[in-house]
Protein backbone atom coordinates (compact mmCIF):
# COMPACT_ATOMS: atom_id res chain seq x y z
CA UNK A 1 59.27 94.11 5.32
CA UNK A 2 59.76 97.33 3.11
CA UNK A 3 61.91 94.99 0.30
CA UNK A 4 58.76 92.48 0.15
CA UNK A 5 56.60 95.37 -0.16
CA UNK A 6 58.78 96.47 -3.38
CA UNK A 7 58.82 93.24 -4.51
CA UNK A 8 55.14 93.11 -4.69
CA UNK A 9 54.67 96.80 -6.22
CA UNK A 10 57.27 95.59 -8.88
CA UNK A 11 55.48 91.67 -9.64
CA UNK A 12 52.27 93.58 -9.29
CA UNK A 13 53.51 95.81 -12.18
CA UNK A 14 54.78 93.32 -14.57
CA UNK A 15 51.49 91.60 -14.10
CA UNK A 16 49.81 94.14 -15.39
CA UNK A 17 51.73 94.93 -18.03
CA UNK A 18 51.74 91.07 -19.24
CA UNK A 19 48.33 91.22 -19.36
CA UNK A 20 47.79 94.34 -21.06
CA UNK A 21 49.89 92.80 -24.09
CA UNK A 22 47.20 89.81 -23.60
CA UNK A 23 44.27 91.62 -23.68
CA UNK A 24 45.63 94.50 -26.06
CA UNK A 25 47.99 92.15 -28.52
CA UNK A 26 45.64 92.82 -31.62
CA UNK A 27 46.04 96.52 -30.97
CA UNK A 28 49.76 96.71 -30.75
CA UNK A 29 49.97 94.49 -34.03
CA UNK A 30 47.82 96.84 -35.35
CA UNK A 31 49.99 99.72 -34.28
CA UNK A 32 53.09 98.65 -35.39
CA UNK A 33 52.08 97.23 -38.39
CA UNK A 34 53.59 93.63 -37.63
CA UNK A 35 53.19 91.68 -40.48
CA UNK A 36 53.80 88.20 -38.34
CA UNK A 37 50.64 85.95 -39.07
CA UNK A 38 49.84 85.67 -35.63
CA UNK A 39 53.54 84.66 -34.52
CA UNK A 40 52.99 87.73 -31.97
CA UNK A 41 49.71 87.18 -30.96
CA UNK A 42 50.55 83.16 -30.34
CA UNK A 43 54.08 83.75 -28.10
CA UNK A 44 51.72 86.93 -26.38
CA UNK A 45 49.24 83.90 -25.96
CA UNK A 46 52.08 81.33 -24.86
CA UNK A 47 54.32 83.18 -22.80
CA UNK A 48 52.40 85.89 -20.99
CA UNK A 49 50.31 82.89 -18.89
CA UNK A 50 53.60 81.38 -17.85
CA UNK A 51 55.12 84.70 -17.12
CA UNK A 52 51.89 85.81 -14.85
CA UNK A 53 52.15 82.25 -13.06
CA UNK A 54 55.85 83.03 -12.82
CA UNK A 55 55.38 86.01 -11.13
CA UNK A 56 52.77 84.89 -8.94
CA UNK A 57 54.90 82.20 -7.67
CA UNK A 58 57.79 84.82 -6.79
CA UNK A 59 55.72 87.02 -5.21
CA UNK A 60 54.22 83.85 -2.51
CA UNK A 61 57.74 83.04 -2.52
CA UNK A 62 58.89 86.70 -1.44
CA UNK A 63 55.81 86.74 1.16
CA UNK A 64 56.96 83.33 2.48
CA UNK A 65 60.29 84.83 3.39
CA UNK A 66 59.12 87.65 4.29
CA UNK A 67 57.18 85.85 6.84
CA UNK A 68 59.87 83.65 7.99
CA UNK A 69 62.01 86.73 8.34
CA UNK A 70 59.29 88.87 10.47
CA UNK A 71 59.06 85.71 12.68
CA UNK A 72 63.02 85.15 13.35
CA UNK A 73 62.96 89.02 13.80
CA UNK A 74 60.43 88.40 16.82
CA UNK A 75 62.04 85.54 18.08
CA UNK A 76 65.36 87.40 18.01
CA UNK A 77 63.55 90.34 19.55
CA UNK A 78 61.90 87.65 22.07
CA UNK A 79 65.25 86.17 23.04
CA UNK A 80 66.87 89.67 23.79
CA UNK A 81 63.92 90.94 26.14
CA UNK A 82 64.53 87.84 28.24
CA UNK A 83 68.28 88.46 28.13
CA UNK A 84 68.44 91.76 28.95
CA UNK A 85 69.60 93.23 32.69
CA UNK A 86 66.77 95.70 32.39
CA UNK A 87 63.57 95.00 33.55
CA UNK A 88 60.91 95.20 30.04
CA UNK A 89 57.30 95.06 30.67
CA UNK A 90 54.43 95.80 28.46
CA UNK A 91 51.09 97.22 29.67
CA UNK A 92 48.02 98.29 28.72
CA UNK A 93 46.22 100.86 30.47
CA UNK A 94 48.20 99.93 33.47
CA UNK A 95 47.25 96.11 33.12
CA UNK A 96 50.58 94.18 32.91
CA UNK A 97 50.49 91.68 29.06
CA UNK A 98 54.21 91.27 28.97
CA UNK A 99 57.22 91.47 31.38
CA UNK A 100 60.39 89.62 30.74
CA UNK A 101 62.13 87.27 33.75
CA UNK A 102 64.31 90.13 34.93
CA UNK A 103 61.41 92.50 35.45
CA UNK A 104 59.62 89.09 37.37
CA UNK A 105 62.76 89.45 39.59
CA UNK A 106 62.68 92.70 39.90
CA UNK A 107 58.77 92.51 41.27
CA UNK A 108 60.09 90.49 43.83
CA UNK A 109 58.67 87.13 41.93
CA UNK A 110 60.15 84.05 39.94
CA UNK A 111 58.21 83.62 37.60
CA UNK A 112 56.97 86.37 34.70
CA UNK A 113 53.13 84.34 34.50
CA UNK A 114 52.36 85.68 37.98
CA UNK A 115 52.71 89.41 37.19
CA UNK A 116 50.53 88.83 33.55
CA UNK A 117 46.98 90.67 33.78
CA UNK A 118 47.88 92.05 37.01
CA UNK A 119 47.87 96.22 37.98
CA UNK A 120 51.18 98.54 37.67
CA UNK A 121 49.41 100.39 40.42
CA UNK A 122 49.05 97.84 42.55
CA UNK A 123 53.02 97.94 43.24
CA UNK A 124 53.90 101.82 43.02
CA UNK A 125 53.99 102.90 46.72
CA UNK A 126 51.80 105.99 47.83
CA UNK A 127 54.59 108.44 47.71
CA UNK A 128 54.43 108.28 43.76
CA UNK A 129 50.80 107.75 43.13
CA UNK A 130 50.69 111.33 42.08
CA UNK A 131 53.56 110.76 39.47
CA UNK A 132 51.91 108.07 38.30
CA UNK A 133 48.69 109.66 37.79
CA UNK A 134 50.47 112.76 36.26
CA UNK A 135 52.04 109.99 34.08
CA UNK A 136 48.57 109.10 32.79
CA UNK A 137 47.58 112.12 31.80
CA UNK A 138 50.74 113.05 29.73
CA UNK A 139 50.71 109.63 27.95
CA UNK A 140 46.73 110.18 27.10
CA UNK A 141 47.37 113.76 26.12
CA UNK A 142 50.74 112.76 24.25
CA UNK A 143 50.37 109.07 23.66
CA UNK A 144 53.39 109.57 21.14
CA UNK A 145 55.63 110.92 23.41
CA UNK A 146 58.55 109.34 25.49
CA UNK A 147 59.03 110.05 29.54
CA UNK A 148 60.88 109.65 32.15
CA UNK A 149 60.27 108.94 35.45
CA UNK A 150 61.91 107.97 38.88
CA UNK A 151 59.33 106.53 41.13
CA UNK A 152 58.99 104.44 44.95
CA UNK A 153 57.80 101.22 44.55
CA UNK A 154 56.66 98.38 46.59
CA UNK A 155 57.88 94.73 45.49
CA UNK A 156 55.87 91.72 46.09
CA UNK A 157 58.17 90.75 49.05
CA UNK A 158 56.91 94.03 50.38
CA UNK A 159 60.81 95.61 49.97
CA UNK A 160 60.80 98.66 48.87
CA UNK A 161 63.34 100.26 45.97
CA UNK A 162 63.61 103.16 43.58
CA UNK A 163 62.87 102.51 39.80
CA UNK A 164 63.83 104.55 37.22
CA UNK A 165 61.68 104.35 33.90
CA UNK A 166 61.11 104.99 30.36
CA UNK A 167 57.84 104.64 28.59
CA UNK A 168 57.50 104.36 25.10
CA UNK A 169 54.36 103.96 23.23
CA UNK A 170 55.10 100.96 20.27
CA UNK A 171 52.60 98.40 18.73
CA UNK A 172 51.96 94.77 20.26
CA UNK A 173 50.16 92.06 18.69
CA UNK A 174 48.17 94.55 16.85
CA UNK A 175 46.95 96.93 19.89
CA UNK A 176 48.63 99.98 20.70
CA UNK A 177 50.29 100.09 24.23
CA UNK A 178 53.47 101.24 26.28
CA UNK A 179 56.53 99.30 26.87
CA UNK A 180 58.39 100.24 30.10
CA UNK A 181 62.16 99.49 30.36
CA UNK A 182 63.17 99.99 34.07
CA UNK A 183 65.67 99.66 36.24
CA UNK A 184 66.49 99.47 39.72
CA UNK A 185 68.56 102.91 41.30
CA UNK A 186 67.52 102.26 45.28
CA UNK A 187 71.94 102.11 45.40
CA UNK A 188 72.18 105.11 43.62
CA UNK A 189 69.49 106.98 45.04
CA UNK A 190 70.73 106.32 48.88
CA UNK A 191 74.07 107.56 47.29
CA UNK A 192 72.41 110.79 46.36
CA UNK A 193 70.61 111.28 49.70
CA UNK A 194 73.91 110.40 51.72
CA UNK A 195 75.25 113.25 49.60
CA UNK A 196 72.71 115.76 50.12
CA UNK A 197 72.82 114.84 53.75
CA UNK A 198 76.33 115.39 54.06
CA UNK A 199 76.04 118.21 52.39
CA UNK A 200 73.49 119.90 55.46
CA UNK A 201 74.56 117.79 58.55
CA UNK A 202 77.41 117.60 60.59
CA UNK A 203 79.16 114.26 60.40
CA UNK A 204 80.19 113.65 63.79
CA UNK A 205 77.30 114.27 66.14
CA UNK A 206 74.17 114.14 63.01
CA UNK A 207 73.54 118.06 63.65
CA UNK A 208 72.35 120.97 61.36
CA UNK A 209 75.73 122.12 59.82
CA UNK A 210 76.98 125.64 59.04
CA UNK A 211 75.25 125.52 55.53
CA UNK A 212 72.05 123.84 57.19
CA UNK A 213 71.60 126.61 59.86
CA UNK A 214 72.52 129.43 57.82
CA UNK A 215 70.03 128.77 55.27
CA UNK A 216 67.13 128.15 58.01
CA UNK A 217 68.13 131.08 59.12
CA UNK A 218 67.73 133.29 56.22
CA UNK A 219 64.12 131.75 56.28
CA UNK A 220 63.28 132.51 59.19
CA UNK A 221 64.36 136.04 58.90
CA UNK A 222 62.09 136.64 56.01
CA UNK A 223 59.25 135.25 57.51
CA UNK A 224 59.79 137.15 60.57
CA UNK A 225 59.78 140.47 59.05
CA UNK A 226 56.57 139.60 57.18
CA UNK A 227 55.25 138.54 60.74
CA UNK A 228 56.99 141.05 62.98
CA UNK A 229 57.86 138.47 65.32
CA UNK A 230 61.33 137.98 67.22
CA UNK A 231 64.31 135.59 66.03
CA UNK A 232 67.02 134.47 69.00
CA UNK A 233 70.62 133.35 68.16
CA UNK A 234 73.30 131.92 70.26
CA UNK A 235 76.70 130.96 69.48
CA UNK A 236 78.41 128.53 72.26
CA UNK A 237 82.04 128.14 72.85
CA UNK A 238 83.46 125.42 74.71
CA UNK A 239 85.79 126.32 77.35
CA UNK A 240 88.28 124.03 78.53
CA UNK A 241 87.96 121.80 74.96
CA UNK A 242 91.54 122.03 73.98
CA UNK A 243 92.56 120.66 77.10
CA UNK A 244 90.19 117.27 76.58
CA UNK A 245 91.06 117.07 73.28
CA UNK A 246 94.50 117.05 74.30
CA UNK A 247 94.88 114.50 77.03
CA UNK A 248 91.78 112.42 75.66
CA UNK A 249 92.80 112.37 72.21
CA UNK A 250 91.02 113.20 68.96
CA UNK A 251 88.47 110.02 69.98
CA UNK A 252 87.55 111.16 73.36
CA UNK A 253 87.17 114.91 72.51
CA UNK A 254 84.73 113.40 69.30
CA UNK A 255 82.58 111.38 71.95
CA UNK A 256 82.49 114.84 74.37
CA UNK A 257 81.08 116.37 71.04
CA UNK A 258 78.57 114.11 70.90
CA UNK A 259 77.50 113.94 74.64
CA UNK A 260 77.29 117.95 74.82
CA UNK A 261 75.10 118.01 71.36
CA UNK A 262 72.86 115.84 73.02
CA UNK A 263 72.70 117.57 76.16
CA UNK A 264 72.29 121.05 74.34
CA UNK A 265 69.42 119.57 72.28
CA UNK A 266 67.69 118.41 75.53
CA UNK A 267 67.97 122.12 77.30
CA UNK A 268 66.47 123.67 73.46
CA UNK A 269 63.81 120.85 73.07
CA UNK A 270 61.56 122.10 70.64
CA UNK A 271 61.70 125.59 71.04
CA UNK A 272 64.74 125.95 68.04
CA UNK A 273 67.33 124.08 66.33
CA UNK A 274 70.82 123.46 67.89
CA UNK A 275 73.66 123.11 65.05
CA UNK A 276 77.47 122.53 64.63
CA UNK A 277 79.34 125.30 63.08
CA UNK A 278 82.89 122.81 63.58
CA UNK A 279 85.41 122.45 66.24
CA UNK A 280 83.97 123.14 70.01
CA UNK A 281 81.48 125.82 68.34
CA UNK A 282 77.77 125.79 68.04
CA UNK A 283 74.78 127.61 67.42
CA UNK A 284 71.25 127.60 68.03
CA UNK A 285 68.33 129.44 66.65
CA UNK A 286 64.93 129.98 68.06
CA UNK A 287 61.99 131.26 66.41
CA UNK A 288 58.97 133.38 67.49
CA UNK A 289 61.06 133.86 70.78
CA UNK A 290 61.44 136.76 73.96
CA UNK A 291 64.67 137.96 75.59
CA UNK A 292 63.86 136.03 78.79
CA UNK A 293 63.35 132.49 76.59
CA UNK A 294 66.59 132.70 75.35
CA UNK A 295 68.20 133.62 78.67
CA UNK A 296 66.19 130.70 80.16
CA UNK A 297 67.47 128.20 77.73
CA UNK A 298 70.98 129.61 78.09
CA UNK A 299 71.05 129.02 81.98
CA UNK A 300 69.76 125.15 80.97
CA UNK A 301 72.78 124.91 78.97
CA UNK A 302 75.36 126.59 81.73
CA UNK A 303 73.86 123.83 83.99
CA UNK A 304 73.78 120.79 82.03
CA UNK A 305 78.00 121.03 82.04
CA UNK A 306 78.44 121.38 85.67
CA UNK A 307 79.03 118.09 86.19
CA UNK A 308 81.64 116.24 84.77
CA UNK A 309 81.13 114.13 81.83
CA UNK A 310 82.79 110.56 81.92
CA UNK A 311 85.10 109.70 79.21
CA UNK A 312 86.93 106.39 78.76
CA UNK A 313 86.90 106.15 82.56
CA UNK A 314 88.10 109.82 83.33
CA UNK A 315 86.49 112.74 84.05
CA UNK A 316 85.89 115.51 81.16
CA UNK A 317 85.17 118.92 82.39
CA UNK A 318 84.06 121.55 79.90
CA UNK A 319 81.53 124.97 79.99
CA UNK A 320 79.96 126.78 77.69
CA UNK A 321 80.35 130.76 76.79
CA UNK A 322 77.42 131.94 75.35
CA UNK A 323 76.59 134.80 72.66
CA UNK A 324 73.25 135.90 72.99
CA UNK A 325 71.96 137.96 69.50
CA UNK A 326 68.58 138.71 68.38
CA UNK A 327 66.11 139.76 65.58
CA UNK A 328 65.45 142.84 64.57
CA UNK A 329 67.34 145.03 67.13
CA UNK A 330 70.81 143.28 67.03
CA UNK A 331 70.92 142.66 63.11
CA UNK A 332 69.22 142.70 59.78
CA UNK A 333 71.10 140.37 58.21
CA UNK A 334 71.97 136.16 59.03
CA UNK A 335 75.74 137.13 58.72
CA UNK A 336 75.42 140.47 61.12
CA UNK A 337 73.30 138.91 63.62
CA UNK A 338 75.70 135.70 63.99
CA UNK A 339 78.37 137.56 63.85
CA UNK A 340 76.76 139.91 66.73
CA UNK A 341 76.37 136.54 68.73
CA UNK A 342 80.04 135.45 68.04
CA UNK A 343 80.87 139.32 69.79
CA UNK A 344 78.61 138.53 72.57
CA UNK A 345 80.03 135.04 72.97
CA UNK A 346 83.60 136.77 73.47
CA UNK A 347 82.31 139.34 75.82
CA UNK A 348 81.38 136.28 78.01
CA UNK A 349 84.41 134.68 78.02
CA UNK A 350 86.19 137.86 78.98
CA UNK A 351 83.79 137.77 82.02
CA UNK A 352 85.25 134.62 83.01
CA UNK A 353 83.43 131.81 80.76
CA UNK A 354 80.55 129.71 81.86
CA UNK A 355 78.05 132.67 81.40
CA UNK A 356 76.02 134.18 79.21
CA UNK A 357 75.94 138.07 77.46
CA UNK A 358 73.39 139.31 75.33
CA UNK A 359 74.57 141.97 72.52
CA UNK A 360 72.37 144.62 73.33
CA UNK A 361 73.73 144.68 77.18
CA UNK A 362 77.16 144.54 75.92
CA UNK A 363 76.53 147.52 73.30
CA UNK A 364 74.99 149.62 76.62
CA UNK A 365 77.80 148.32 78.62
CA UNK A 366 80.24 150.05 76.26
CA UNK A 367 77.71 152.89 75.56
CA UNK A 368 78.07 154.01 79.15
CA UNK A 369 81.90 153.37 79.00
């Protein structure tokens, strides 16, 4: 396109320069003094006609190919959209004028015709309506500018995926609209979340892990202090794990795991949050809590292990020793009041296991020692 429009500056000029020697020819002879009897004027007269229609022809010729050219250009540009693994759709104002056969697939449909004239919004699933209109408002604001987006979306099958999206604003049958090139990252996304999830849960019994409960913790330690209110921590030992583990194997002590971090969730309910620090050790939280609530919940725990728990046919006997710490008077910090707990936890097993100590009785204890 930019060569035919030099071509047609260029023809253009020489047009106009033929025709000023036409229309000026007895003013140059003048000039220069030819002394020709009209030889000038008469090849001025000849040639300059056939020169203009010379020119005139190139220049249709030039805009024919030019044509031709723009045209393959589209078709190429036509043929690639429908080739290409990402989904392209065009829209205007949200209404749908374009979308190529992988984007129709993509919708959930086979054929691109049933998605023309229809709503974007229609398919974006609640959770990112608020994207979307945030979208809307950048793109109106800065209709020039490229963005970015991840979004949840709602097929026409009623599946639901993850799209990842770029909108562009570029020029379509002479209106000005946005062109979306998306793909689909629902794989990659449950990737992500299996990672984060990893990264906060246990993976053998699905609990809060060390990272998880520490950092709740800390929360709940600020807001606490803001509030003035009380914060309970326990930390539980297994006794008689080992011996389980050992005659069980590695599978039978994971399944005890399991059973006893279902029972321990049962005994805390919803009064705080029971996690997995690793091993046979675990610890719960409560929030908002009195001395008595922790000791009650610590008796429910002592008593959902007396009996026996059955394990590939046998019978697997553990107890817990339990650490009692709490917020403000037994620690300031996450780290000093666990590790409070852990000292408690200890005390109790000294004591002969399958009880419970609270910190502040043990520092008395060796106060009055």
């Amino acid at each position: 396109m930019k060569i035919y429009v030099k071509r047609i500056i260029i023809i253009s000029t020489l047009i106009i320069v033929s025709s000023l020697f036409d229309i000026l020819d007895d003013t140059i002879i003048q000039i220069f003094n030819f002394q020709d009897e009209g030889t000038f004027e008469i090849t001025v007269d000849f040639i300059g006609p056939i020169i203009e229609v010379s020119l005139m022809f190139w220049a249709l010729l030039s805009g024919k190919k030019a044509v031709c050219q723009i045209k393959n250009e589209e078709e190429q540009y036509k043929r690639l959209v429908q080739l290409s693994p990402e989904a392209i759709l065009i829209h205007k104002k949200g209404k749908i004028i374009y979308i190529n056969e992988t984007g129709a697939n993509l919708f959930g449909l086979s054929s691109s015709n049933d998605l023309i004239n229809r709503n974007l919004e229609e398919f974006v699933h609640h959770d990112s309506k608020d994207i979307i209109k945030k979208l809307k408002e950048n793109s109106n604001q800065f209709p020039n500018r490229e963005f970015n987006e991840q979004i949840k979306f709602r097929r026409a099958d009623g599946a639901m995926i993850y799209l990842e999206f770029k909108s562009t604003k570029i020029e379509f049958k002479g209106q000005s609209v946005r062109e979306l090139i998306a793909r689909d990252i629902t794989i990659q996304k449950h990737e992500l979340d299996n990672v984060k999830r990893l990264a906060f849960e246990d993976e053998l019994t699905g609990l809060p892990n060390r990272r998880a409960i520490m950092d709740k913790l800390s929360q709940l330690m600020k807001t606490s202090k803001k509030e003035q209110t009380k914060i309970g921590v326990m930390f539980i030992d297994l006794d008689g794990f080992k011996q389980v583990n050992d005659s069980l194997g590695h599978d039978g002590g994971d399944i005890l795991l399991k059973q006893v971090s279902k029972l321990f969730q049962k005994c805390v309910a919803e009064k705080g949050i029971v996690a997995r620090l690793g091993g046979d050790e675990f610890l719960v939280i409560f929030d908002q809590i009195s001395d008595q609530d922790c000791i009650m919940v610590a008796e429910k725990m002592i008593e959902s292990l007396n009996s026996p728990i059955i394990i590939f046919g046998k019978r697997a006997q553990v107890t817990p020793s339990i650490g009692i710490a709490l917020y403000p008077q037994h620690g300031l910090e996450a780290t000093e009041l666990i590790k409070n707990a852990d000292m408690a936890m200890y005390q109790a097993k000294q004591r002969g296991k399958n009880n419970y100590q609270i910190y502040e009785t043990l520092n008395k204890r060796n106060n009055i020692i």
